[in-house]
PDB file of N, CA and C in Angstrom:
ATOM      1  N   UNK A   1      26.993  56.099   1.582  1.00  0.00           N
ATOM      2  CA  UNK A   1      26.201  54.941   1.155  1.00  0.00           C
ATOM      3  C   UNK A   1      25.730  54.169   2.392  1.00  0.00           C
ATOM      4  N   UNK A   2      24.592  53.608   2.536  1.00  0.00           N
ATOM      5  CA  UNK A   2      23.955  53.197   3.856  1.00  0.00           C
ATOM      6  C   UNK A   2      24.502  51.683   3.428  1.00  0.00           C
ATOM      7  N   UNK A   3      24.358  51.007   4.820  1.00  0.00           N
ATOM      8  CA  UNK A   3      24.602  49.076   5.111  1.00  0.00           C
ATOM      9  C   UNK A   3      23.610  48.822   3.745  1.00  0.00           C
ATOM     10  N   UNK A   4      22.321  49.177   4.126  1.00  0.00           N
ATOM     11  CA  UNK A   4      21.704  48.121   2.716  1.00  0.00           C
ATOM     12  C   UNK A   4      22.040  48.647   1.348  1.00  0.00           C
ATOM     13  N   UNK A   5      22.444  49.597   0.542  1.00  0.00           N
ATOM     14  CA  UNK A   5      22.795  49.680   0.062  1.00  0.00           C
ATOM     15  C   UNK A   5      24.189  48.756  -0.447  1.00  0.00           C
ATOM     16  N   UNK A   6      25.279  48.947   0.752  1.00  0.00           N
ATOM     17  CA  UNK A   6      26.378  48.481  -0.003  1.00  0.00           C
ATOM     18  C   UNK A   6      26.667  46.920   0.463  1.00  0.00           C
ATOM     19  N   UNK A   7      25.216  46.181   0.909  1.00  0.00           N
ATOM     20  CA  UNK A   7      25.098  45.244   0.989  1.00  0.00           C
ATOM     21  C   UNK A   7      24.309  44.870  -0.188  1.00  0.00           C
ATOM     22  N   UNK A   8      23.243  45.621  -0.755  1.00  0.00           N
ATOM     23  CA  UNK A   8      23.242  45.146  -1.941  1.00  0.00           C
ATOM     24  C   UNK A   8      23.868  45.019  -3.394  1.00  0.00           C
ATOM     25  N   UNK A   9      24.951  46.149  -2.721  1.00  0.00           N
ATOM     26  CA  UNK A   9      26.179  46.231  -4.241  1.00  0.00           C
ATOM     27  C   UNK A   9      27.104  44.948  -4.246  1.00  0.00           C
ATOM     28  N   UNK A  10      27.268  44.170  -2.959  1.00  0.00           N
ATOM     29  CA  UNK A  10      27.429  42.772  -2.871  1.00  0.00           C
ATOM     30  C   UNK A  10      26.713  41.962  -3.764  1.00  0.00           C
ATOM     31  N   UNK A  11      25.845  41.552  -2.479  1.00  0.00           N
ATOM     32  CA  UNK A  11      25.028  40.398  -2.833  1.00  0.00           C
ATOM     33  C   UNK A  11      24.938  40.382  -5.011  1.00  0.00           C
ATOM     34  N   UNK A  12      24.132  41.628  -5.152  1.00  0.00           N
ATOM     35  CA  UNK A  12      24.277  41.822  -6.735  1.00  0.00           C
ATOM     36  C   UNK A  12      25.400  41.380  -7.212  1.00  0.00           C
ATOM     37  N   UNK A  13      26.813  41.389  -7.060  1.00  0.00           N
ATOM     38  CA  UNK A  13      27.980  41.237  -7.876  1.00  0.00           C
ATOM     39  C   UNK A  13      28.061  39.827  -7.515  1.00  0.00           C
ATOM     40  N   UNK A  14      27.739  39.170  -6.590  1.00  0.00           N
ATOM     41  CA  UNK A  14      27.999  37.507  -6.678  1.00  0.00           C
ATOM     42  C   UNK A  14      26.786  36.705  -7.036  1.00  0.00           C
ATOM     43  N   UNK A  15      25.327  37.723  -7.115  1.00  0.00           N
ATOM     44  CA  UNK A  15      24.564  36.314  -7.638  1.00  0.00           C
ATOM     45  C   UNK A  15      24.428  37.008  -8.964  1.00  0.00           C
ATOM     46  N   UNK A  16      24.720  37.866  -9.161  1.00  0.00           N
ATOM     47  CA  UNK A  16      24.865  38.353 -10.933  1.00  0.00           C
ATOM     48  C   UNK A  16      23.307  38.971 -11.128  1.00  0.00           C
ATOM     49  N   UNK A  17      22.861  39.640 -10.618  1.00  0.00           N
ATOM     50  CA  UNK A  17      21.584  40.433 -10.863  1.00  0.00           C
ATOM     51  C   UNK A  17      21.264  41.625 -10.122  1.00  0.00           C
ATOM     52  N   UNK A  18      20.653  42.310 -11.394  1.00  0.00           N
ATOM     53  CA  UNK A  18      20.466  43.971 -11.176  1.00  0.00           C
ATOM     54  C   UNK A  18      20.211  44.029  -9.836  1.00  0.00           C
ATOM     55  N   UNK A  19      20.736  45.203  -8.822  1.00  0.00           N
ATOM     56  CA  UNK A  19      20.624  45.503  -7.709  1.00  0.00           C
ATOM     57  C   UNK A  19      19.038  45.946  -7.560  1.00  0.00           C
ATOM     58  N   UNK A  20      18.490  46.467  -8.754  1.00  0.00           N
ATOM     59  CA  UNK A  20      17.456  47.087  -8.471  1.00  0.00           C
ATOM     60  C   UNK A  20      16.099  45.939  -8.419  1.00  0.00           C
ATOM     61  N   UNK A  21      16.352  44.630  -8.479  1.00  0.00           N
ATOM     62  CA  UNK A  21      15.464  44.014  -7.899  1.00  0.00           C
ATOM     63  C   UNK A  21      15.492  43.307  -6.828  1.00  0.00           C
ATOM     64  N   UNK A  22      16.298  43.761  -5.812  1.00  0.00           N
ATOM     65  CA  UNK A  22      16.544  43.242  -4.710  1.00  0.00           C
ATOM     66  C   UNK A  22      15.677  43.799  -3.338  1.00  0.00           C
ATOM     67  N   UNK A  23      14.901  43.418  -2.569  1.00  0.00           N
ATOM     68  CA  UNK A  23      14.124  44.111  -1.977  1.00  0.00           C
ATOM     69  C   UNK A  23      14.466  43.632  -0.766  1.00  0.00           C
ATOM     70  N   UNK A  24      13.800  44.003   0.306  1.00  0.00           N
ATOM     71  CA  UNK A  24      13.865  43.647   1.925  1.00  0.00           C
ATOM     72  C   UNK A  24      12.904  42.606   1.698  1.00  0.00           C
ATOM     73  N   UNK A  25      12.069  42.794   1.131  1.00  0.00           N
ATOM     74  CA  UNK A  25      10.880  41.464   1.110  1.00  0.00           C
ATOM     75  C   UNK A  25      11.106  40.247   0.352  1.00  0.00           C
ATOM     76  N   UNK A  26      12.339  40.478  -0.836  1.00  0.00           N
ATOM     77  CA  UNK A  26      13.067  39.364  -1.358  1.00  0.00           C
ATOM     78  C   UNK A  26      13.768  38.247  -0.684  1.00  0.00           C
ATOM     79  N   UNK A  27      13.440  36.815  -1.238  1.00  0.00           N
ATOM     80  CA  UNK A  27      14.642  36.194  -0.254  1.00  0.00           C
ATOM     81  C   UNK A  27      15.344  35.753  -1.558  1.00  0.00           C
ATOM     82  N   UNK A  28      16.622  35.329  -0.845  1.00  0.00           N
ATOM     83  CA  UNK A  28      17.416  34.700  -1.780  1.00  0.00           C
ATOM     84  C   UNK A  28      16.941  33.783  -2.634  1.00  0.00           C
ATOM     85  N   UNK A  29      16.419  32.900  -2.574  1.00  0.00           N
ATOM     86  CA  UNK A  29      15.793  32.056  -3.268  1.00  0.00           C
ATOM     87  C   UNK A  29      15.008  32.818  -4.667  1.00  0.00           C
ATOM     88  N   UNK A  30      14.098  33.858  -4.153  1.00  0.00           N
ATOM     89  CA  UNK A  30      13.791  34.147  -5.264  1.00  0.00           C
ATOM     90  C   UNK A  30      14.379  35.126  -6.588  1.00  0.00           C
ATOM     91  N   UNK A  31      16.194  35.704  -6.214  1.00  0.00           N
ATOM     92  CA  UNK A  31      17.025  36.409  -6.811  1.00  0.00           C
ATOM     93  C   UNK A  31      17.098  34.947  -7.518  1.00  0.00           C
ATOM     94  N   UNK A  32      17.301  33.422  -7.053  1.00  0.00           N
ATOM     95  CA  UNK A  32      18.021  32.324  -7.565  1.00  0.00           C
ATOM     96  C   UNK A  32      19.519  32.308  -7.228  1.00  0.00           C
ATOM     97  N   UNK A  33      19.539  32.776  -6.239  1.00  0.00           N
ATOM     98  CA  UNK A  33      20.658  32.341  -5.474  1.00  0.00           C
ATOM     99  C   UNK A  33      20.898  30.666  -4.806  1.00  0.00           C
ATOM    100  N   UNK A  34      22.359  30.239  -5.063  1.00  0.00           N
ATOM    101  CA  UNK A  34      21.653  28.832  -5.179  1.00  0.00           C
ATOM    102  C   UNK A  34      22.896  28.744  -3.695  1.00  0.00           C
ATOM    103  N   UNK A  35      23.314  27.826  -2.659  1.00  0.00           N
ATOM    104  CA  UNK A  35      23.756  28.050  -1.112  1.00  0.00           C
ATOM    105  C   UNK A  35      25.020  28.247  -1.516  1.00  0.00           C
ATOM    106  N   UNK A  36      25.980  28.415  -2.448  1.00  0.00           N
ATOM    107  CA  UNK A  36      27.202  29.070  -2.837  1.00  0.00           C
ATOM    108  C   UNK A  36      27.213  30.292  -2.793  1.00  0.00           C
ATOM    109  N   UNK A  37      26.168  30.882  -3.618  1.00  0.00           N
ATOM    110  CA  UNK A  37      26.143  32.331  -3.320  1.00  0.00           C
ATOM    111  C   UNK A  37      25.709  32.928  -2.428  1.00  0.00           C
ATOM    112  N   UNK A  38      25.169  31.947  -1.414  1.00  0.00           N
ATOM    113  CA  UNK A  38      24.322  32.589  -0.361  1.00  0.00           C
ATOM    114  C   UNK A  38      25.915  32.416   0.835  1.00  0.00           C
ATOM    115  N   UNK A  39      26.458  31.808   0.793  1.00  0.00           N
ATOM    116  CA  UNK A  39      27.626  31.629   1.533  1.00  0.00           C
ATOM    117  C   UNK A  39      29.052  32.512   1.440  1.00  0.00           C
ATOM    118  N   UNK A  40      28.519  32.809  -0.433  1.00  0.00           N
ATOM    119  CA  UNK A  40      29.988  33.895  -0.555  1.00  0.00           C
ATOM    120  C   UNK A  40      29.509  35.185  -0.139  1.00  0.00           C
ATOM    121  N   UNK A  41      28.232  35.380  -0.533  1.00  0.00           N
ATOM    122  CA  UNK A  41      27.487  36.600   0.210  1.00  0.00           C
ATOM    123  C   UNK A  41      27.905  37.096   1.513  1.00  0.00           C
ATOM    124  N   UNK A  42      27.534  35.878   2.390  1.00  0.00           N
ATOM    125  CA  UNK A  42      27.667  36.688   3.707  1.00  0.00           C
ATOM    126  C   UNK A  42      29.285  36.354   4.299  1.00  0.00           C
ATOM    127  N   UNK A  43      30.070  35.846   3.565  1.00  0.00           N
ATOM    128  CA  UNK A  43      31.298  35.690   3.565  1.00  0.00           C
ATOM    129  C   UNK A  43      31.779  37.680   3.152  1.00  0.00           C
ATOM    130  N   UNK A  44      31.474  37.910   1.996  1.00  0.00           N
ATOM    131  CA  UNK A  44      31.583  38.662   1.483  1.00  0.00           C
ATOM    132  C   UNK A  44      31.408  40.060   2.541  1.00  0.00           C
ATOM    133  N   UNK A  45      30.044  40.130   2.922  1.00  0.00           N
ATOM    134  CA  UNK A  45      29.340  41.032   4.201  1.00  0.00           C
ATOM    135  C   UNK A  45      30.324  40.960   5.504  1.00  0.00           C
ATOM    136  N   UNK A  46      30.600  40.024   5.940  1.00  0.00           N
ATOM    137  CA  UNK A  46      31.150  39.507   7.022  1.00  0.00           C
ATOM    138  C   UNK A  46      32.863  40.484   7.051  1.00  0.00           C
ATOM    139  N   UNK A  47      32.997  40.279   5.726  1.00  0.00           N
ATOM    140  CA  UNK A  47      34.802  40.922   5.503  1.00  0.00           C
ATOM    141  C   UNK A  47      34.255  42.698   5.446  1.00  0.00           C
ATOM    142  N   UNK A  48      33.446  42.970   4.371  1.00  0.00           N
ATOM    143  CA  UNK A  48      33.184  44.131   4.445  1.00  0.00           C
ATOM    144  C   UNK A  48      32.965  45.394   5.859  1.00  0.00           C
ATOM    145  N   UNK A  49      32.256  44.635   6.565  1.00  0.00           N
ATOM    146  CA  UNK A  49      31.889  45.503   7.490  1.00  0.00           C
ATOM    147  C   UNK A  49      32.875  45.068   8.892  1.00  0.00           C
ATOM    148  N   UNK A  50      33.460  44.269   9.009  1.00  0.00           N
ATOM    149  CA  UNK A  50      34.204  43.532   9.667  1.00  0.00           C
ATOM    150  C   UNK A  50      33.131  42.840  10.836  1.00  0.00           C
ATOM    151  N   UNK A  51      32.329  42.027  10.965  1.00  0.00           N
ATOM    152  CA  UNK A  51      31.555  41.351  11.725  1.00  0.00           C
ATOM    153  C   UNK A  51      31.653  39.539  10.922  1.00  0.00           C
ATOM    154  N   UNK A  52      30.980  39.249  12.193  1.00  0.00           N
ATOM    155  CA  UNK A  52      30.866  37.650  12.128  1.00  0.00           C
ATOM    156  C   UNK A  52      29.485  37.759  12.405  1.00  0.00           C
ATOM    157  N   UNK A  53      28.774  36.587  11.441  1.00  0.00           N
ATOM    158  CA  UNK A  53      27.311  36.150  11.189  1.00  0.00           C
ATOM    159  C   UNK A  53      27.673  35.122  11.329  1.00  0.00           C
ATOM    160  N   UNK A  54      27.107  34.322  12.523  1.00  0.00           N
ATOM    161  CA  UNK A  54      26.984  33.015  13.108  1.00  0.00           C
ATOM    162  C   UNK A  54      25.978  32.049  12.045  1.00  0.00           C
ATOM    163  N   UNK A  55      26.149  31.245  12.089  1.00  0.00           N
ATOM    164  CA  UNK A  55      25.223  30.167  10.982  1.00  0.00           C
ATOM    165  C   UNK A  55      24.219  29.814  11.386  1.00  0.00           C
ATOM    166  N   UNK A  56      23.902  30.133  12.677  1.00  0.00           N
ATOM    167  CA  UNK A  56      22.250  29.983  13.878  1.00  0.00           C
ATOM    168  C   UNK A  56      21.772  30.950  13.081  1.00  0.00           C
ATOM    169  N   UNK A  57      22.291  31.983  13.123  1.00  0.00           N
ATOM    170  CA  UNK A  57      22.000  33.361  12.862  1.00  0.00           C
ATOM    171  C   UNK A  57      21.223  33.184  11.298  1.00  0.00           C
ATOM    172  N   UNK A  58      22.088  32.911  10.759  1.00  0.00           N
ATOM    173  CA  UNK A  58      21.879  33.169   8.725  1.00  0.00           C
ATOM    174  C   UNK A  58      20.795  31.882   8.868  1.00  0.00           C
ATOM    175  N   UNK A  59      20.721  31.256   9.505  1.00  0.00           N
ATOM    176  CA  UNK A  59      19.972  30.552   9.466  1.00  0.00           C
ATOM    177  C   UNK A  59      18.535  30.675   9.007  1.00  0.00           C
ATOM    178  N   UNK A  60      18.352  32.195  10.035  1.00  0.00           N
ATOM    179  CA  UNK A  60      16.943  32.604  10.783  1.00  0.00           C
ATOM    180  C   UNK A  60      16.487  33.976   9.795  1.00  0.00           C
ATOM    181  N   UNK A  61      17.556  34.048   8.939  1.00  0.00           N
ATOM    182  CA  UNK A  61      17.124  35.012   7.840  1.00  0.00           C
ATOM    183  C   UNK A  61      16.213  34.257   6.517  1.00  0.00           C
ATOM    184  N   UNK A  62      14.585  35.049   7.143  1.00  0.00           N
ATOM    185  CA  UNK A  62      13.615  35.250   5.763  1.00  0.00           C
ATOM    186  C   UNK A  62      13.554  35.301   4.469  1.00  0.00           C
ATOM    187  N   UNK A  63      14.567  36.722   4.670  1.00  0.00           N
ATOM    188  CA  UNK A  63      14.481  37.439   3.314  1.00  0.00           C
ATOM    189  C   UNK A  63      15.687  38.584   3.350  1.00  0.00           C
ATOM    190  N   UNK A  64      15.469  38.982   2.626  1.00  0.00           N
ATOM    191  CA  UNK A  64      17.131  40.427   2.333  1.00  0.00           C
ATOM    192  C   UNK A  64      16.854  40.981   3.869  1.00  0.00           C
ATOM    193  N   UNK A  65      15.447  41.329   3.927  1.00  0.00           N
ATOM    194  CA  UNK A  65      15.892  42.506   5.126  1.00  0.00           C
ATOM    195  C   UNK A  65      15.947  42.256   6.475  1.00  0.00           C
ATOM    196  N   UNK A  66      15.831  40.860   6.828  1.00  0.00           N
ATOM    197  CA  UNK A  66      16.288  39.887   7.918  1.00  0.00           C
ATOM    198  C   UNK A  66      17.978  40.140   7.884  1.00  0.00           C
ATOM    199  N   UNK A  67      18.621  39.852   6.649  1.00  0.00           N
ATOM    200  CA  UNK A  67      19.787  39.657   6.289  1.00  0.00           C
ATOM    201  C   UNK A  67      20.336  41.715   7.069  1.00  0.00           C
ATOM    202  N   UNK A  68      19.675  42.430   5.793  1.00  0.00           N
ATOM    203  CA  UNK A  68      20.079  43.874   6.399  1.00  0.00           C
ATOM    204  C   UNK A  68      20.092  44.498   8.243  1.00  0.00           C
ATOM    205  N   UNK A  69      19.047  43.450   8.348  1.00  0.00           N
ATOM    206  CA  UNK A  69      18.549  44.321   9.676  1.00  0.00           C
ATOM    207  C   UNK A  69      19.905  43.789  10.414  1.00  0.00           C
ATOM    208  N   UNK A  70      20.249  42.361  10.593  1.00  0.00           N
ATOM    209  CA  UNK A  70      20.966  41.650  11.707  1.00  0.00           C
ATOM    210  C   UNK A  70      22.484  42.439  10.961  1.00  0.00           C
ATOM    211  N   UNK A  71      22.590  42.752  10.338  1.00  0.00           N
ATOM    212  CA  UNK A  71      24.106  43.392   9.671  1.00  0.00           C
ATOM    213  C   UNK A  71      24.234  44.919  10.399  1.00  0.00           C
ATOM    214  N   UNK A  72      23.268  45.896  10.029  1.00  0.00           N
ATOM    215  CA  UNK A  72      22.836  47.014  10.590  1.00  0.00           C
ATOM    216  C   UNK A  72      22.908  46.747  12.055  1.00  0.00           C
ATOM    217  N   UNK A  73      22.517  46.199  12.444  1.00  0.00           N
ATOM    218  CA  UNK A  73      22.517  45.585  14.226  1.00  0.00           C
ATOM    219  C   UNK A  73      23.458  45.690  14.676  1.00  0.00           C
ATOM    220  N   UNK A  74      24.586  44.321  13.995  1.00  0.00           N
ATOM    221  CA  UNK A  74      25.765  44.220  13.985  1.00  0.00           C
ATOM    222  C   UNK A  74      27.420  45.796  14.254  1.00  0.00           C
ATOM    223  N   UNK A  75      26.587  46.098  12.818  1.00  0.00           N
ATOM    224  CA  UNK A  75      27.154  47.333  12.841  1.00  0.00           C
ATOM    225  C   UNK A  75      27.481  48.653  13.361  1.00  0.00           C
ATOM    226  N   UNK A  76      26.058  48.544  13.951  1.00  0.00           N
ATOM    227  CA  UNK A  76      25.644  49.280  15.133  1.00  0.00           C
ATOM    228  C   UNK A  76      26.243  49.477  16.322  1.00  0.00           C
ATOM    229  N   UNK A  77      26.711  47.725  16.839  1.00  0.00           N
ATOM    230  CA  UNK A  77      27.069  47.317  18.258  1.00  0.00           C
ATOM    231  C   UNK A  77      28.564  47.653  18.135  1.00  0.00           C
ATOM    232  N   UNK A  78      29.119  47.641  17.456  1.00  0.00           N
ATOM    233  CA  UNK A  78      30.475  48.052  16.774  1.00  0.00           C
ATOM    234  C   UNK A  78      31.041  49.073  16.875  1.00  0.00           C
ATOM    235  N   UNK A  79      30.124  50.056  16.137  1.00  0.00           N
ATOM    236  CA  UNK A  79      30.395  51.820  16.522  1.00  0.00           C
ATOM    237  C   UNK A  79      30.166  51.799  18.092  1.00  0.00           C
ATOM    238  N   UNK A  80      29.299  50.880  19.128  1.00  0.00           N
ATOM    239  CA  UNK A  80      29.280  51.763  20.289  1.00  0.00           C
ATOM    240  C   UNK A  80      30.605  50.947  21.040  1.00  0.00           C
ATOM    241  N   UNK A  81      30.833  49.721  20.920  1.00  0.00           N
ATOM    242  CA  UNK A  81      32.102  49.362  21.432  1.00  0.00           C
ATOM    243  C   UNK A  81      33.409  50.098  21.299  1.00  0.00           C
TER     244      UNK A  81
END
């Protein structure tokens, strides 16, 4: 299963909506994610993959695939350490 994928099997189980309308071009706002879920989210992400998302950071996220890319990034820097 790839990062965006089982980042969207997240995000889906805490704001309570079908995975399949979740896009890279989506932002939270328009799933109706209200800043609880946007907080357990990347709380959630953060434990999963074992990384820390700085709040500068989540800040500067658009949309989902702002969110995917800097996770994937993350994840990335990880395997080469």
């Amino acid at each position: 299963m790839s990062v965006e994928d089982q980042i969207k099997d997240i995000v889906a189980k805490i704001i309570h909506v079908d995975k399949d309308i979740i896009t890279r071009e989506g932002s939270f706002k328009e799933m109706k994610a209200d800043s609880l879920d946007i907080v357990q989210a990347l709380v959630a992400v953060e434990e999963a993959f074992d990384i820390e998302i700085p709040d500068e950071e989540a800040q500067k996220f658009q949309n989902f695939g702002d969110f995917v890319s800097y996770v994937e990034k993350q994840v990335e820097k990880k395997g080469e350490g």
